[in-house]
PDB file of N, CA and C in Angstrom:
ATOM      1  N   UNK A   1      21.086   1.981 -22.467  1.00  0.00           N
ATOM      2  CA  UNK A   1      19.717   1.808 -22.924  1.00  0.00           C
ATOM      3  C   UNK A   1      19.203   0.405 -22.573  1.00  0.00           C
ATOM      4  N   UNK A   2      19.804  -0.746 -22.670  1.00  0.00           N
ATOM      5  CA  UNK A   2      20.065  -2.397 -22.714  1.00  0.00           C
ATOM      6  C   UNK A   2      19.861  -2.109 -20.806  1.00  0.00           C
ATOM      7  N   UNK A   3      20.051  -1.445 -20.491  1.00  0.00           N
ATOM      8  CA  UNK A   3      20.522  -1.696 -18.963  1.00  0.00           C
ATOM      9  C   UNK A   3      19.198  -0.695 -18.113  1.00  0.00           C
ATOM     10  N   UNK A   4      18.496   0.033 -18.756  1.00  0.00           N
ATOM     11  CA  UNK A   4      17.214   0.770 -18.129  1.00  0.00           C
ATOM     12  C   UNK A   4      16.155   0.327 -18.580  1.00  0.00           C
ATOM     13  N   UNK A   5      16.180  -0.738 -19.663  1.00  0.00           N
ATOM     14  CA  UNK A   5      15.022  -1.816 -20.480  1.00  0.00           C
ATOM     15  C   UNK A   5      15.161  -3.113 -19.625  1.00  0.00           C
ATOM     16  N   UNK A   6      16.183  -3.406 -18.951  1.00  0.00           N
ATOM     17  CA  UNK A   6      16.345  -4.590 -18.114  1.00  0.00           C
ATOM     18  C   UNK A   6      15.977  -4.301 -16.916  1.00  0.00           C
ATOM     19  N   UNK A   7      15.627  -2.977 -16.322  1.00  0.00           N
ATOM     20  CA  UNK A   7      15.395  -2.716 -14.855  1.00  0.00           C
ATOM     21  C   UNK A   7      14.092  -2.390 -14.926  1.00  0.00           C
ATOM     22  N   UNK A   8      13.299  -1.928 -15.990  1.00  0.00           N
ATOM     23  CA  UNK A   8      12.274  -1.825 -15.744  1.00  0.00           C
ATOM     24  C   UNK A   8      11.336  -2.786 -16.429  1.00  0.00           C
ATOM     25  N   UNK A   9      11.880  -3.893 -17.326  1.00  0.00           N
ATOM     26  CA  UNK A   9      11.150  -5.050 -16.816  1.00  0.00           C
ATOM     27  C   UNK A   9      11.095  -5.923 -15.838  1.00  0.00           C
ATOM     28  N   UNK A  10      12.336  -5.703 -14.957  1.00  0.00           N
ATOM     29  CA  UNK A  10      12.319  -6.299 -13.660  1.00  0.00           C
ATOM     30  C   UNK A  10      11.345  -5.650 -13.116  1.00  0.00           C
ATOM     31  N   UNK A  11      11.179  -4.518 -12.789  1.00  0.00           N
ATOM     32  CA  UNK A  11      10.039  -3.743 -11.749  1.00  0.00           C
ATOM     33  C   UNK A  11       8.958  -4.363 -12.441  1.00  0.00           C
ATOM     34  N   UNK A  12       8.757  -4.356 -13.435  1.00  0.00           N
ATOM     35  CA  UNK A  12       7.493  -4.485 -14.010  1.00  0.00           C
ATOM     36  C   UNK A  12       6.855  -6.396 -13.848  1.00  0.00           C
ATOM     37  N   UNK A  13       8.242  -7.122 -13.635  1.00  0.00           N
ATOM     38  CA  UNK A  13       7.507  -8.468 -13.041  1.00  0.00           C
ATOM     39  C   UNK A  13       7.192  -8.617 -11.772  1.00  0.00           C
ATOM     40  N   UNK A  14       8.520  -7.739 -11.045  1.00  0.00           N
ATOM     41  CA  UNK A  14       8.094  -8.184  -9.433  1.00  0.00           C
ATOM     42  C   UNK A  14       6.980  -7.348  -9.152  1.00  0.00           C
ATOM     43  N   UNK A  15       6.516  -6.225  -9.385  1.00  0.00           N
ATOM     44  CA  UNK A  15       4.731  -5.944  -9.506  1.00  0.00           C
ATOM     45  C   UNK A  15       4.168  -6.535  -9.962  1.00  0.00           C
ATOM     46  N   UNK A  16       4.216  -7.360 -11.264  1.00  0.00           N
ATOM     47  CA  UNK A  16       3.272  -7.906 -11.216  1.00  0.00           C
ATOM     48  C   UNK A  16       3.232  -9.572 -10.426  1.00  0.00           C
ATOM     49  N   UNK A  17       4.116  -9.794 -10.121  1.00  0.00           N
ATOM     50  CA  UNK A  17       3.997 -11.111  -8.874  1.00  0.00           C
ATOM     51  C   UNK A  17       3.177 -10.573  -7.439  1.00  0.00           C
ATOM     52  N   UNK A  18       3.774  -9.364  -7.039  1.00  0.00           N
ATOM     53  CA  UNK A  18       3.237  -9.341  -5.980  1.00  0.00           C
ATOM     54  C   UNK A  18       1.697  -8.826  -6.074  1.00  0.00           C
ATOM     55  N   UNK A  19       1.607  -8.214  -6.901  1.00  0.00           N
ATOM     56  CA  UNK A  19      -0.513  -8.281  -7.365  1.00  0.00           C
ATOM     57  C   UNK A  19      -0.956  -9.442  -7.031  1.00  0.00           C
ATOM     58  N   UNK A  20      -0.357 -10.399  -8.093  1.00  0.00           N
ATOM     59  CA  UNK A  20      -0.813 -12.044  -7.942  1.00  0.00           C
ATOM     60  C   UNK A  20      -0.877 -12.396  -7.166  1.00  0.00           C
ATOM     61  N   UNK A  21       0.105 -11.919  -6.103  1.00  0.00           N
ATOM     62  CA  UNK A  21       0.437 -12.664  -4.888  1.00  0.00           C
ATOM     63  C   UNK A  21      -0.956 -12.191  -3.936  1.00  0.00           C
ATOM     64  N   UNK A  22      -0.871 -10.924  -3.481  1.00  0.00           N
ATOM     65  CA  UNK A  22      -2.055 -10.367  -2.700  1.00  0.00           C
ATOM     66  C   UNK A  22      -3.135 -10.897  -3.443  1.00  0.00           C
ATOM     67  N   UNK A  23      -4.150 -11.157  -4.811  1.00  0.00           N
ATOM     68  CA  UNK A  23      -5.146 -11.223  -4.872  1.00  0.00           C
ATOM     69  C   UNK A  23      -5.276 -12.434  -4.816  1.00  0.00           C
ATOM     70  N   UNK A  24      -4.674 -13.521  -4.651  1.00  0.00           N
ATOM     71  CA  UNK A  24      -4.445 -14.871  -4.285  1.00  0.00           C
ATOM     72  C   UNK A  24      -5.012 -14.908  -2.782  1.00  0.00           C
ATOM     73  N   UNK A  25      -4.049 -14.080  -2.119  1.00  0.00           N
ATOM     74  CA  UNK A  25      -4.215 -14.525  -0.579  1.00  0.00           C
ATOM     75  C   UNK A  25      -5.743 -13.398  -0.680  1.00  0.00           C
ATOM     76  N   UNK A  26      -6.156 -12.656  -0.771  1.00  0.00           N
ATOM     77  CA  UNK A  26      -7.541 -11.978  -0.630  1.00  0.00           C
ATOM     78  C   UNK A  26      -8.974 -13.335  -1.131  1.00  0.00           C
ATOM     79  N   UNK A  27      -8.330 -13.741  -1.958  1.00  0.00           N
ATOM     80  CA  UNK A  27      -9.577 -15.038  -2.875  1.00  0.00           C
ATOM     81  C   UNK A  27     -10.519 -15.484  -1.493  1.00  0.00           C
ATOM     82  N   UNK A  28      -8.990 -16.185  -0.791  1.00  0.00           N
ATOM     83  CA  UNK A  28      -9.651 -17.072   0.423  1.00  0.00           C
ATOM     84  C   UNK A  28     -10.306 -16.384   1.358  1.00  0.00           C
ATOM     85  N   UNK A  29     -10.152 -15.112   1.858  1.00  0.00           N
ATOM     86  CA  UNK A  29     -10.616 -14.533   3.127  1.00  0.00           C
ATOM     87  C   UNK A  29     -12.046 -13.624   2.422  1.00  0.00           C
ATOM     88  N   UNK A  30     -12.420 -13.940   1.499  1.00  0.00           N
ATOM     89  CA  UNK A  30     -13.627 -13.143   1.070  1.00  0.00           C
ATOM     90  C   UNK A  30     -14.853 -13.196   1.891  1.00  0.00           C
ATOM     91  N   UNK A  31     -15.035 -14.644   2.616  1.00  0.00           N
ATOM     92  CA  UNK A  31     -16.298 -14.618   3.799  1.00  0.00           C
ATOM     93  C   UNK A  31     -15.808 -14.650   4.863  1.00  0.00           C
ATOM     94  N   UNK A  32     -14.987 -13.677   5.531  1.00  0.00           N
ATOM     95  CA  UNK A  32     -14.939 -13.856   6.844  1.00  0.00           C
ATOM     96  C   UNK A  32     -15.764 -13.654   7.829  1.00  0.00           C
ATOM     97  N   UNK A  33     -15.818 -13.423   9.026  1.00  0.00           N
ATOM     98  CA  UNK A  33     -16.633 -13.014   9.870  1.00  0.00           C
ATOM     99  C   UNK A  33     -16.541 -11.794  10.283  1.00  0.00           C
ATOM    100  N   UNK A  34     -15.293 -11.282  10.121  1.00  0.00           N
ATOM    101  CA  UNK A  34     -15.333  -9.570  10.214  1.00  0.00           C
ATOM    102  C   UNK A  34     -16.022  -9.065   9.452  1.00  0.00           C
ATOM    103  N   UNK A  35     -16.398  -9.365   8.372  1.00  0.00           N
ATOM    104  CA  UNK A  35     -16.930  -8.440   7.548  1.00  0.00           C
ATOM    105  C   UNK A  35     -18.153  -8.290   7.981  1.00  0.00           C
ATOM    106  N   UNK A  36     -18.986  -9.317   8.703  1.00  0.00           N
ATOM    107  CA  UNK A  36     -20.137  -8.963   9.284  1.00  0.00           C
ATOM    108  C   UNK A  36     -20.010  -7.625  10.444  1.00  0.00           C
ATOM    109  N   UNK A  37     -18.869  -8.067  11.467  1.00  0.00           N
ATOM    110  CA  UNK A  37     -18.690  -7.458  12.166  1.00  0.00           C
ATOM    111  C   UNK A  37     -19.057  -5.784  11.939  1.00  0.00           C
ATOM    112  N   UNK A  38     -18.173  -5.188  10.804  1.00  0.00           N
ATOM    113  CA  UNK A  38     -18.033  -3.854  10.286  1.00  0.00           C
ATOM    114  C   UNK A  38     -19.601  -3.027   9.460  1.00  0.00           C
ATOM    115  N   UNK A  39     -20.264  -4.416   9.268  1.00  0.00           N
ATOM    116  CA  UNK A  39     -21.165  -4.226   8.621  1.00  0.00           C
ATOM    117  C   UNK A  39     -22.048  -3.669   9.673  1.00  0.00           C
ATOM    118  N   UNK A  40     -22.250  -4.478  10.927  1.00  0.00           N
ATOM    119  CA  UNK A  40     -23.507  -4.804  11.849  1.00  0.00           C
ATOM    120  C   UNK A  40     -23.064  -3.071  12.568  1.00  0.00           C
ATOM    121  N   UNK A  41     -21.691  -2.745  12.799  1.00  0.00           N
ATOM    122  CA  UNK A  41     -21.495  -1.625  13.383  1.00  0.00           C
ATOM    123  C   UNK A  41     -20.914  -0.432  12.973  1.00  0.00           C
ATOM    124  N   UNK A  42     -21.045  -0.190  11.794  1.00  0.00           N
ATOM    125  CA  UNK A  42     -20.847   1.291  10.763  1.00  0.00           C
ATOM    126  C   UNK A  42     -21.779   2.095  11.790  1.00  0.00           C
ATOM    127  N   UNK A  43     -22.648   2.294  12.302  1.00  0.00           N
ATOM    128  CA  UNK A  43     -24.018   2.705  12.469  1.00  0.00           C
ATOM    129  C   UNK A  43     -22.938   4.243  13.640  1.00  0.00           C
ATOM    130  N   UNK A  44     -22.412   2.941  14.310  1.00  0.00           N
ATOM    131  CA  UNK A  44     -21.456   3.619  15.744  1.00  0.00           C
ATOM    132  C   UNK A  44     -20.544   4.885  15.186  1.00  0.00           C
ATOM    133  N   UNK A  45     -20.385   4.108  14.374  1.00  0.00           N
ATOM    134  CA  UNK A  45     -19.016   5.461  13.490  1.00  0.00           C
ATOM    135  C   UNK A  45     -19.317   6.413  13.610  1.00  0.00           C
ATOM    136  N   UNK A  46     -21.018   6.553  12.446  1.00  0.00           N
ATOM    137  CA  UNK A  46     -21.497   7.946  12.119  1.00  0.00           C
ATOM    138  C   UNK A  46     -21.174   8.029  10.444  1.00  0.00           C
ATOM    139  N   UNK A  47     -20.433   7.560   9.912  1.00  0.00           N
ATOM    140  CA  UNK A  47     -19.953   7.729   8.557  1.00  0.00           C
ATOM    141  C   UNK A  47     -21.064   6.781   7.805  1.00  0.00           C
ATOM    142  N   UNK A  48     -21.259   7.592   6.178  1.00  0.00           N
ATOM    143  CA  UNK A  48     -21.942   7.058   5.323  1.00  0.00           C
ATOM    144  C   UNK A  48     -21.513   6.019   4.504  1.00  0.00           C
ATOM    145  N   UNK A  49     -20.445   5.876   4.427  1.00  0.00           N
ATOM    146  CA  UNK A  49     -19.584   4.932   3.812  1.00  0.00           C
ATOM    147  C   UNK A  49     -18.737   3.483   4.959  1.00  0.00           C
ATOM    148  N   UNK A  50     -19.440   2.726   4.302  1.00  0.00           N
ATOM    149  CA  UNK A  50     -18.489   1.451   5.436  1.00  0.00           C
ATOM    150  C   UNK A  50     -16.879   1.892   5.058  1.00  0.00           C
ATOM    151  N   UNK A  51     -16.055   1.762   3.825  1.00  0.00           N
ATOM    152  CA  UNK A  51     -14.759   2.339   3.605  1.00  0.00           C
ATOM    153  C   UNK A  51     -14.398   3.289   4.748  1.00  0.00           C
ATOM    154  N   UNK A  52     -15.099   4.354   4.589  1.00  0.00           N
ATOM    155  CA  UNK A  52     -14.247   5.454   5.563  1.00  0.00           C
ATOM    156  C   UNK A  52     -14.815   5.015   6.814  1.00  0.00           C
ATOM    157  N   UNK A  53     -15.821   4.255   7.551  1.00  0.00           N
ATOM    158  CA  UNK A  53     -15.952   4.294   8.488  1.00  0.00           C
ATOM    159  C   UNK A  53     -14.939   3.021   8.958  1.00  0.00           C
ATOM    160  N   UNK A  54     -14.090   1.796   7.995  1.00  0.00           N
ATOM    161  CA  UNK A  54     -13.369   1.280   8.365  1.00  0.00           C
ATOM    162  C   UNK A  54     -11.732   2.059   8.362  1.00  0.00           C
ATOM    163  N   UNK A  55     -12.137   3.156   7.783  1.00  0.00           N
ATOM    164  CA  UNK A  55     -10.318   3.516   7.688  1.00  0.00           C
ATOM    165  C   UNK A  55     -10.286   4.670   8.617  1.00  0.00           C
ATOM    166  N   UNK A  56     -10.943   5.419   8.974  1.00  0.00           N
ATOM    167  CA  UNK A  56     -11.325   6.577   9.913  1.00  0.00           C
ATOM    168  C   UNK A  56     -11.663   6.036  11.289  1.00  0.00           C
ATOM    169  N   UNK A  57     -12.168   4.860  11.572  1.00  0.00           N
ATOM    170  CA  UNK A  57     -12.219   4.828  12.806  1.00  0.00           C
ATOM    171  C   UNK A  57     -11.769   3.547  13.428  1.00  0.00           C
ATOM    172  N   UNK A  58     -12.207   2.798  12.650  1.00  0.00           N
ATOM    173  CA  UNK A  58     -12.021   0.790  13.326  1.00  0.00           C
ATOM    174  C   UNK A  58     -10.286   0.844  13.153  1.00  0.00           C
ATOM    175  N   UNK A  59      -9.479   1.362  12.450  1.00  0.00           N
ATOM    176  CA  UNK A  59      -8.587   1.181  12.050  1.00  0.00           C
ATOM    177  C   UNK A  59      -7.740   2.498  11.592  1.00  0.00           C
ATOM    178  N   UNK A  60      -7.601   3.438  12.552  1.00  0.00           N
ATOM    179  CA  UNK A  60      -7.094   4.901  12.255  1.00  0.00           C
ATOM    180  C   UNK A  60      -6.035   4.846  12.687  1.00  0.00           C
ATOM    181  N   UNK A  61      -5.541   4.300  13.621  1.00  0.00           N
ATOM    182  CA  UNK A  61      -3.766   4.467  14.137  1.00  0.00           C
ATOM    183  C   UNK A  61      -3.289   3.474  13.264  1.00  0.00           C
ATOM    184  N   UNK A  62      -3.721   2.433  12.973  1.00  0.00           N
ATOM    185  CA  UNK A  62      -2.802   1.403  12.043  1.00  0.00           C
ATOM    186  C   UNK A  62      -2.741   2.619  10.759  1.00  0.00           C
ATOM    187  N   UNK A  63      -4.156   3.186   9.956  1.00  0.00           N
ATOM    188  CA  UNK A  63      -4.027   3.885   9.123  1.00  0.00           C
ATOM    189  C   UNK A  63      -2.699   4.916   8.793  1.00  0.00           C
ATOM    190  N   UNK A  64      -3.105   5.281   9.945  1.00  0.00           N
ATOM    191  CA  UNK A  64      -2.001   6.273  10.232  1.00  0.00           C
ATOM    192  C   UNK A  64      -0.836   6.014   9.905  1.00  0.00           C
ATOM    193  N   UNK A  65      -0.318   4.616  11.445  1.00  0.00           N
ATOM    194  CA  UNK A  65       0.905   4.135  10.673  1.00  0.00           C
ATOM    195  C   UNK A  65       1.491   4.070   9.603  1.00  0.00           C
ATOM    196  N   UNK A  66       0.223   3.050   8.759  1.00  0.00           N
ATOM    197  CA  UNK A  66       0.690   2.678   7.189  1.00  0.00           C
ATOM    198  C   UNK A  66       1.002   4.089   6.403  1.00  0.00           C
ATOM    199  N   UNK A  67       0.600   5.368   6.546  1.00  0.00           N
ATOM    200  CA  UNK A  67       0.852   6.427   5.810  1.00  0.00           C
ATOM    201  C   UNK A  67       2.482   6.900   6.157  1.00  0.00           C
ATOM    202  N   UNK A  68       2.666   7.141   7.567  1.00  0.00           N
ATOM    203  CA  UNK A  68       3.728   7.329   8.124  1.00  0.00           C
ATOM    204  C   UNK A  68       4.831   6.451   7.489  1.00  0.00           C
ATOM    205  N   UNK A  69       4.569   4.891   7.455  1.00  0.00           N
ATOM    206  CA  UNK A  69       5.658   4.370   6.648  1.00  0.00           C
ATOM    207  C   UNK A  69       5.706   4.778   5.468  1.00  0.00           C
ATOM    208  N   UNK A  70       4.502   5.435   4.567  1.00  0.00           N
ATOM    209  CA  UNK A  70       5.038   5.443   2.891  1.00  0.00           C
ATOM    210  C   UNK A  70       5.539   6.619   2.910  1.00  0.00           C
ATOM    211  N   UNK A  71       5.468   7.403   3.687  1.00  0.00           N
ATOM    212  CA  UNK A  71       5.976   8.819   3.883  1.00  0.00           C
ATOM    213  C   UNK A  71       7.393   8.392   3.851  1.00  0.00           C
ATOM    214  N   UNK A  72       7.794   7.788   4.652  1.00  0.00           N
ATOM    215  CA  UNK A  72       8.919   7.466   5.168  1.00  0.00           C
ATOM    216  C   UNK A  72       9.692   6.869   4.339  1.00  0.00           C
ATOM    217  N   UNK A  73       9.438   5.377   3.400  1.00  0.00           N
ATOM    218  CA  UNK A  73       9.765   5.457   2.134  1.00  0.00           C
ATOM    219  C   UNK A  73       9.967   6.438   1.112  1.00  0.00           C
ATOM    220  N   UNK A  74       8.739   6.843   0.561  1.00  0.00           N
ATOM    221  CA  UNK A  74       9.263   8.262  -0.723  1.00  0.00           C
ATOM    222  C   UNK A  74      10.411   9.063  -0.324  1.00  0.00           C
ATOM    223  N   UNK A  75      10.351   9.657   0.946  1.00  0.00           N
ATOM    224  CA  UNK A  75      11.503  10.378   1.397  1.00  0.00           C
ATOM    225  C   UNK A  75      12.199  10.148   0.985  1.00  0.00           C
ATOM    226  N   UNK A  76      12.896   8.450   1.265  1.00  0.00           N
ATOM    227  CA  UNK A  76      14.263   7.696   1.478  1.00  0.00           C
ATOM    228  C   UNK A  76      14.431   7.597  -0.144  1.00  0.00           C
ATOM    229  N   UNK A  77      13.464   7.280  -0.787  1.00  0.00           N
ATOM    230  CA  UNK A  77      13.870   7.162  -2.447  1.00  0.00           C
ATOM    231  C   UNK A  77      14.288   8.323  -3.050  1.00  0.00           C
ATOM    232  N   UNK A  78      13.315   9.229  -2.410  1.00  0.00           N
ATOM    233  CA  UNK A  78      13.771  10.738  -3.047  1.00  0.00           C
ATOM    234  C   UNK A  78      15.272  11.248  -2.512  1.00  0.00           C
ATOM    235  N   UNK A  79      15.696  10.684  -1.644  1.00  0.00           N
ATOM    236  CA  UNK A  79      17.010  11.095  -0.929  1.00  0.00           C
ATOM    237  C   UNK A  79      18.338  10.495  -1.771  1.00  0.00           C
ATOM    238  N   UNK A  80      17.753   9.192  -1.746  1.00  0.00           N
ATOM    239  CA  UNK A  80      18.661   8.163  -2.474  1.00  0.00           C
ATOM    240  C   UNK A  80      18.974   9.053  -3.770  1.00  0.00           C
ATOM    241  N   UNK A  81      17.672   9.015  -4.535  1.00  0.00           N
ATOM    242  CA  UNK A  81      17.486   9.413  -5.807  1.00  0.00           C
ATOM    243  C   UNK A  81      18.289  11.027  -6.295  1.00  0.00           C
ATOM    244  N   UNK A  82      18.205  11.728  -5.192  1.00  0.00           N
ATOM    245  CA  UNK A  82      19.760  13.115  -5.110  1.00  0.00           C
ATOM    246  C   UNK A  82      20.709  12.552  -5.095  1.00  0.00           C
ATOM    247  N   UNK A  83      20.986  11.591  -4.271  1.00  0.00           N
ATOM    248  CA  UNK A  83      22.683  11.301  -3.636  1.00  0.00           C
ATOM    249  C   UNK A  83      23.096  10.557  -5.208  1.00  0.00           C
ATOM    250  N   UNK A  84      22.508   9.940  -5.755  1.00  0.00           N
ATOM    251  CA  UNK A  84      22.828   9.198  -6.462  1.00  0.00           C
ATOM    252  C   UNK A  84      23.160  10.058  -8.261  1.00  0.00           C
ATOM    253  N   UNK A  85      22.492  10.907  -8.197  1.00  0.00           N
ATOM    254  CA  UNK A  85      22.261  11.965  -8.897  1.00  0.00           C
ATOM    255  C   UNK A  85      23.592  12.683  -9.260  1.00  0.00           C
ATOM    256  N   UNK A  86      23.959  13.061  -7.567  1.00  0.00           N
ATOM    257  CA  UNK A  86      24.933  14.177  -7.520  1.00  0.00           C
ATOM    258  C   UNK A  86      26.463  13.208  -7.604  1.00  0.00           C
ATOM    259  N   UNK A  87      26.439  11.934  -7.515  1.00  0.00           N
ATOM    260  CA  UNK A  87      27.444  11.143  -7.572  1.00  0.00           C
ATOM    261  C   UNK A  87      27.857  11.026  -8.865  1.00  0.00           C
ATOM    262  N   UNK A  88      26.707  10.926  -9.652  1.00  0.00           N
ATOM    263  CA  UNK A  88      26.455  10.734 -11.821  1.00  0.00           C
ATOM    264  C   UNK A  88      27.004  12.320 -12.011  1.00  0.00           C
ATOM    265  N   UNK A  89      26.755  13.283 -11.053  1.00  0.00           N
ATOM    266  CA  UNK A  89      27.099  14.455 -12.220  1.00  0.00           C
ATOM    267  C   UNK A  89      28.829  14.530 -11.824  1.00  0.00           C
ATOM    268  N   UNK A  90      29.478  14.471 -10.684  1.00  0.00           N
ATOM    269  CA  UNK A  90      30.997  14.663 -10.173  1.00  0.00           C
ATOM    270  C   UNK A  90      31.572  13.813 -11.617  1.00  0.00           C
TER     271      UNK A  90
END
């Protein structure tokens, strides 16, 4: 019990460091010049939304990527998460 109260306040700091961490580094880049960029050319997309017209088109194979890796993660946890399973029940 002592030992699943200690792991999930660990998860629960290193999330919350790395929040801190990203909205830290986001503070500074709030006026960039891209953002004009995306702004001035949504028009090209076709989409009503700047969001989807930045994740659907300016940025769809990276998108992609990034899905492909979390795919690729859950898998590996969910895999782990059997093996480890079937090791606790032997």
């Amino acid at each position: 019990m002592r030992k699943d109260l200690l792991t999930l306040l660990l998860i629960f700091m290193i999330a919350a460091l790395l929040l801190h961490g990203l909205q830290l580094s986001y503070e500074d880049k709030a006026d960039s010049e891209i953002d004009e960029y995306y702004k001035e050319h949504q028009s090209r997309t076709g989409s009503d939304n700047l969001v989807e017209a930045i994740l659907l088109d300016f940025r769809a194979y990276d998108t992609f990527g990034e899905v492909m890796v979390l795919y690729v993660a859950i898998a590996g946890v969910i895999i782990l998460g059997k093996t480890l399973k079937r090791r606790d029940d032997q």
